[in-house]
C-alpha atoms as a PDB file:
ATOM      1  CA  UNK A   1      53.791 105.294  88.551  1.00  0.00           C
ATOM      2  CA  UNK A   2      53.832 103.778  91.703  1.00  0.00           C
ATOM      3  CA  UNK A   3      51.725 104.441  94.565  1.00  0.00           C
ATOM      4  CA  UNK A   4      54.809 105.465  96.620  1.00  0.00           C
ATOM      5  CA  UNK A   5      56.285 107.737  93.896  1.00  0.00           C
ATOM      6  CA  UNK A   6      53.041 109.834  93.645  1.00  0.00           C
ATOM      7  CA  UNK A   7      52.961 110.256  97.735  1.00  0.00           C
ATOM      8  CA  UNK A   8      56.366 111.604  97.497  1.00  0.00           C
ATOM      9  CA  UNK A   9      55.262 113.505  94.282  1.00  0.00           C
ATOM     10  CA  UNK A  10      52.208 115.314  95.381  1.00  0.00           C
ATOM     11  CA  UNK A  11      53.968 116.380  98.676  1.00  0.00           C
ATOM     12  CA  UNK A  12      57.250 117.868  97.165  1.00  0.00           C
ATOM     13  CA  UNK A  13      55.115 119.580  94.655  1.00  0.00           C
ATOM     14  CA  UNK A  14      52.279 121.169  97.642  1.00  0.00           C
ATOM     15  CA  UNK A  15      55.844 122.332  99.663  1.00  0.00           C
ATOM     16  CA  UNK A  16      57.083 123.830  96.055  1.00  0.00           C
ATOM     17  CA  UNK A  17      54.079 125.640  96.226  1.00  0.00           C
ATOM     18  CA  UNK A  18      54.026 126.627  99.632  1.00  0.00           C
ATOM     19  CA  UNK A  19      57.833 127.734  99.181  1.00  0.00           C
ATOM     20  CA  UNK A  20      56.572 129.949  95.832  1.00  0.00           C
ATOM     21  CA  UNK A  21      54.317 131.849  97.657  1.00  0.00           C
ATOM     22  CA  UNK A  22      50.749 130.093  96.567  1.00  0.00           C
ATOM     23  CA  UNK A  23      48.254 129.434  99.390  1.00  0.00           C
ATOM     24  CA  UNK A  24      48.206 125.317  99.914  1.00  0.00           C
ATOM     25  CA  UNK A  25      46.323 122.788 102.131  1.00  0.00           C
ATOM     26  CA  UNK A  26      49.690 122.597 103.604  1.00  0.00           C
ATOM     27  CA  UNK A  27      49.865 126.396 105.279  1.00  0.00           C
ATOM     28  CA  UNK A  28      46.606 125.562 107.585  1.00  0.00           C
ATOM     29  CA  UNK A  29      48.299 121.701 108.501  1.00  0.00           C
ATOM     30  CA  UNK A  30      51.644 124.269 109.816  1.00  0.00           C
ATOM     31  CA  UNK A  31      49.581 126.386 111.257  1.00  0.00           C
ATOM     32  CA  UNK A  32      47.441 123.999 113.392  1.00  0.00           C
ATOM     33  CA  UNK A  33      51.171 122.631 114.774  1.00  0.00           C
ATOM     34  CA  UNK A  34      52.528 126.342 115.422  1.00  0.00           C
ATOM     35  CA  UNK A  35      54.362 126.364 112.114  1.00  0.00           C
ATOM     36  CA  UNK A  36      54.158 130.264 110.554  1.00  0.00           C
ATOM     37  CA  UNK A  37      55.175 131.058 107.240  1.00  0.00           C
ATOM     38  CA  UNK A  38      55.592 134.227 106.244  1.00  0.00           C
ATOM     39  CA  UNK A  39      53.611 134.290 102.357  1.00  0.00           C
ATOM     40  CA  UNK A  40      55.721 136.874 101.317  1.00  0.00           C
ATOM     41  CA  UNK A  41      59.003 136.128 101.968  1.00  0.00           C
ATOM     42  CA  UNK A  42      58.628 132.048 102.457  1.00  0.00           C
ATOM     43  CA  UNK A  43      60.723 132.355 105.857  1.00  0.00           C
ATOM     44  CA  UNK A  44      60.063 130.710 109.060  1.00  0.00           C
ATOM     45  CA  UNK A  45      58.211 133.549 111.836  1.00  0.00           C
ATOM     46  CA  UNK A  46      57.656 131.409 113.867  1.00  0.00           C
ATOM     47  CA  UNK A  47      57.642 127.691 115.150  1.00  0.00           C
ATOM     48  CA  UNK A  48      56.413 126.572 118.644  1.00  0.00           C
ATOM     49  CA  UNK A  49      54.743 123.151 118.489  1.00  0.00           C
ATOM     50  CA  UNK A  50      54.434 122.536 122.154  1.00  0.00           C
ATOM     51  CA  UNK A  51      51.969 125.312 122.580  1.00  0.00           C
ATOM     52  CA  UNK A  52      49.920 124.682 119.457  1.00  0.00           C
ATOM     53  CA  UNK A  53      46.453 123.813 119.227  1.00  0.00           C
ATOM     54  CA  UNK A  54      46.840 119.968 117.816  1.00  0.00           C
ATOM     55  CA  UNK A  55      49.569 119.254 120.081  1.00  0.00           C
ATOM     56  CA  UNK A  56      47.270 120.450 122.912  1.00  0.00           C
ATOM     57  CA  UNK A  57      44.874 118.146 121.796  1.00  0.00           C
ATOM     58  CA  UNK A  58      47.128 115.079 120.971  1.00  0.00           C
ATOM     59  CA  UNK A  59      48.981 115.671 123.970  1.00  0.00           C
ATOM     60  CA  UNK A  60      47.139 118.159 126.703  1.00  0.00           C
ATOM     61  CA  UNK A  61      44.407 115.674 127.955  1.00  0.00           C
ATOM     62  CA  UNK A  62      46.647 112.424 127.323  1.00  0.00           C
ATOM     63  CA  UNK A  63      45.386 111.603 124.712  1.00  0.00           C
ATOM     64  CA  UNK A  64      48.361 111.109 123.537  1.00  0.00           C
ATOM     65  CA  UNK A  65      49.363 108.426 125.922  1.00  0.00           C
ATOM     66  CA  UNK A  66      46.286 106.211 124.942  1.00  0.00           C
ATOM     67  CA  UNK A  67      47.333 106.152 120.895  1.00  0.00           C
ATOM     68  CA  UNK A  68      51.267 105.593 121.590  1.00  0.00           C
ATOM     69  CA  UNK A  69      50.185 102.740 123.694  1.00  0.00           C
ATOM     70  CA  UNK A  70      47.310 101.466 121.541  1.00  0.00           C
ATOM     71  CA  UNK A  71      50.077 101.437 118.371  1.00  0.00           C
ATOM     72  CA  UNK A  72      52.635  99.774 120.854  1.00  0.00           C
ATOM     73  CA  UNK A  73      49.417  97.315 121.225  1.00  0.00           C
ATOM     74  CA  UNK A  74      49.022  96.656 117.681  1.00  0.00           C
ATOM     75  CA  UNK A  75      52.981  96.132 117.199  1.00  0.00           C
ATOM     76  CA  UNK A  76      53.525  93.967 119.509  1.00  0.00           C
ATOM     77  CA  UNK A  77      50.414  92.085 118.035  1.00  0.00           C
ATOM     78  CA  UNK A  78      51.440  91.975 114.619  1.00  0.00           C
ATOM     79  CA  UNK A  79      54.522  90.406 115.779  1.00  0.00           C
ATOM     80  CA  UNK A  80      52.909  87.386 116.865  1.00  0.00           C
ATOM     81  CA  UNK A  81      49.928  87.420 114.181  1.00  0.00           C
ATOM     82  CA  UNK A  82      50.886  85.581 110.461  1.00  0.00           C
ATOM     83  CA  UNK A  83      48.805  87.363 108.490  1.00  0.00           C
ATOM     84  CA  UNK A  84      49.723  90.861 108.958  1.00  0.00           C
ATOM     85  CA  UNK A  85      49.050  93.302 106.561  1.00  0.00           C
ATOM     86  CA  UNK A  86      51.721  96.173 105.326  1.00  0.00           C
ATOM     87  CA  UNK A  87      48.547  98.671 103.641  1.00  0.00           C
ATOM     88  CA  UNK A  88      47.542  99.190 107.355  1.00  0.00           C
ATOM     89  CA  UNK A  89      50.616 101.188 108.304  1.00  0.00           C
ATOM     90  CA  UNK A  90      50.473 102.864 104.538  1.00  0.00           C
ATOM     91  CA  UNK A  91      46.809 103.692 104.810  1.00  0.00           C
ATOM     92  CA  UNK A  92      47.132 107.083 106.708  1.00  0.00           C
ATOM     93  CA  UNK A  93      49.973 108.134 104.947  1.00  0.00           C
ATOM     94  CA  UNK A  94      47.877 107.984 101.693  1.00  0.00           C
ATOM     95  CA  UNK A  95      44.608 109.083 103.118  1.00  0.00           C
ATOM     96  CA  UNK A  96      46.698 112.502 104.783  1.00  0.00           C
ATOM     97  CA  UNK A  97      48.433 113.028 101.412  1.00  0.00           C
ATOM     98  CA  UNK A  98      44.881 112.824  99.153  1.00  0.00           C
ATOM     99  CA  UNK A  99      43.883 115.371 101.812  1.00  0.00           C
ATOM    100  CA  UNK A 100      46.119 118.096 101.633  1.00  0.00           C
ATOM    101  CA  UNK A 101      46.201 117.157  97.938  1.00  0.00           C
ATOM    102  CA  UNK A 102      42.269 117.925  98.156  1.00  0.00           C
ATOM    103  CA  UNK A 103      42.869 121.482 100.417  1.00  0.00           C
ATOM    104  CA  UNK A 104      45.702 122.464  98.281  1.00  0.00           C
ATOM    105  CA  UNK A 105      43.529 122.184  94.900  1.00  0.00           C
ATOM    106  CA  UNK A 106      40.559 123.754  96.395  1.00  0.00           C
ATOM    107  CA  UNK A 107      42.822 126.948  98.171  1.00  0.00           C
ATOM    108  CA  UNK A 108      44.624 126.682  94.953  1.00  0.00           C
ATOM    109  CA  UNK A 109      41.317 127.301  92.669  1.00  0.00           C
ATOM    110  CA  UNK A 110      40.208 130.028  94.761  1.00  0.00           C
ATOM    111  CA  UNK A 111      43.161 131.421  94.736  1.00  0.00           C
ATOM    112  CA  UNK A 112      43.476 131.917  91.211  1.00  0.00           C
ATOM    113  CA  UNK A 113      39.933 132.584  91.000  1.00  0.00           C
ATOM    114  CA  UNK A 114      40.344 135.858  92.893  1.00  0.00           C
ATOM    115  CA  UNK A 115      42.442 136.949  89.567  1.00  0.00           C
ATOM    116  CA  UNK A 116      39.342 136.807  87.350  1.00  0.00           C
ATOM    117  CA  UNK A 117      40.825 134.766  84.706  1.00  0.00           C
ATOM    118  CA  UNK A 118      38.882 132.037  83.440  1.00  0.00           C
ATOM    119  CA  UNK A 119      41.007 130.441  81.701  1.00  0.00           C
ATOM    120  CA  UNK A 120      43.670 130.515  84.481  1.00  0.00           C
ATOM    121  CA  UNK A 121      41.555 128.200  86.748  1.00  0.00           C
ATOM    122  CA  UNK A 122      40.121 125.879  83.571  1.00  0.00           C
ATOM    123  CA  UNK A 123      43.891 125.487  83.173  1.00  0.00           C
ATOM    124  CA  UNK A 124      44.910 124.527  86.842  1.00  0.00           C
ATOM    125  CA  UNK A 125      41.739 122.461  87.140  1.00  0.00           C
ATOM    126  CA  UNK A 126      42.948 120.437  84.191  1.00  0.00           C
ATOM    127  CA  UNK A 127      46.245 120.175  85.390  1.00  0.00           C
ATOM    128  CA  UNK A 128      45.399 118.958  89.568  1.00  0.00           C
ATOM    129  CA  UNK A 129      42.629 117.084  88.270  1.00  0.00           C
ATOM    130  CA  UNK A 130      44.756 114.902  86.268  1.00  0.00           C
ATOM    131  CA  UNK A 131      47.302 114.326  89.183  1.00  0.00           C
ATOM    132  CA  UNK A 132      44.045 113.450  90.943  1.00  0.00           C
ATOM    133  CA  UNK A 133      42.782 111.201  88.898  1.00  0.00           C
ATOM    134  CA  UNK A 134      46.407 109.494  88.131  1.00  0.00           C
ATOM    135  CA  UNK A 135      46.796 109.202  91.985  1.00  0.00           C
ATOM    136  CA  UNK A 136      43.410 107.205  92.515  1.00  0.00           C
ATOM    137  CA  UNK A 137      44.325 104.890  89.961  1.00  0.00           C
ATOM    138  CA  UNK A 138      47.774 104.237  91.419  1.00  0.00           C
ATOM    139  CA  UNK A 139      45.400 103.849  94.690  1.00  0.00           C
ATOM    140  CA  UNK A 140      43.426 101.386  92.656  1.00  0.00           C
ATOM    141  CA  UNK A 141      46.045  99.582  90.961  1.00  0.00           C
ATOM    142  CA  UNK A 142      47.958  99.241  94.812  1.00  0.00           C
ATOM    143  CA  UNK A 143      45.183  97.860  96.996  1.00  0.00           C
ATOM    144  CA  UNK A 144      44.114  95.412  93.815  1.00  0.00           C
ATOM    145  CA  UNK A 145      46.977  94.456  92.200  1.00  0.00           C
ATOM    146  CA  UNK A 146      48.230  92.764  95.892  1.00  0.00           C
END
């Protein structure tokens, strides 16, 4: 599978989850941006992401300024530059996707390891570790096979 078709993948499956009720990597991402989901129901409490703690941050002590201009910088560079590289601008995508593919399997694992079933987290390790492992080779085959 493509490197593009696992992104897509591994983030429609961590918002399934999310949506089912299961504790993800996702849930502490929304909450850091004022996004609260209720784990019960899977409704929307509450959403205010201009008083949340990484807009604050981005945004509060202008920081925010600085990396919108630095990325208008490095456009308006790699419009003049020939040799301009596309896995630049797909780098963070797949680096924040392996991460909340990372929190979501680790939440995920204690999460079922609260139930006391042994082989309920042998079977979830097998099944996220393959994903894992099938992602960094799609990572491999990507940034070699250019």
């Amino acid at each position: 599978m493509k490197l593009g078709e696992f992104c897509v993948v591994i983030i429609v499956m961590i918002v399934f989850l999310e949506f089912m009720g299961i504790p993800t990597g996702l849930s502490t991402i929304a909450n850091s941006y004022g996004i609260n989901i209720n784990p019960a129901t899977s409704q929307l409490t509450n959403a205010d992401m201009g008083n949340s703690s990484s807009y604050l941050y981005l945004f509060g002590a202008g920081i925010g300024i600085l990396i919108i201009l630095a990325a208008a910088g490095a456009i308006i560079v790699g419009l003049f530059a020939k040799t301009y590289d596309v896995s630049l601008i797909i780098l963070p995508l797949i680096i924040s996707t392996a991460g909340v593919f990372i929190a979501t399997f680790w939440t995920i694992i204690l999460y079922i390891k609260g139930f006391e079933q042994v082989w309920a987290t042998n079977l979830v390790t097998i099944i996220m570790g393959g994903i894992g492992v099938a992602f960094i080779w799609s990572c491999v085959n990507y940034f070699a096979g250019r």
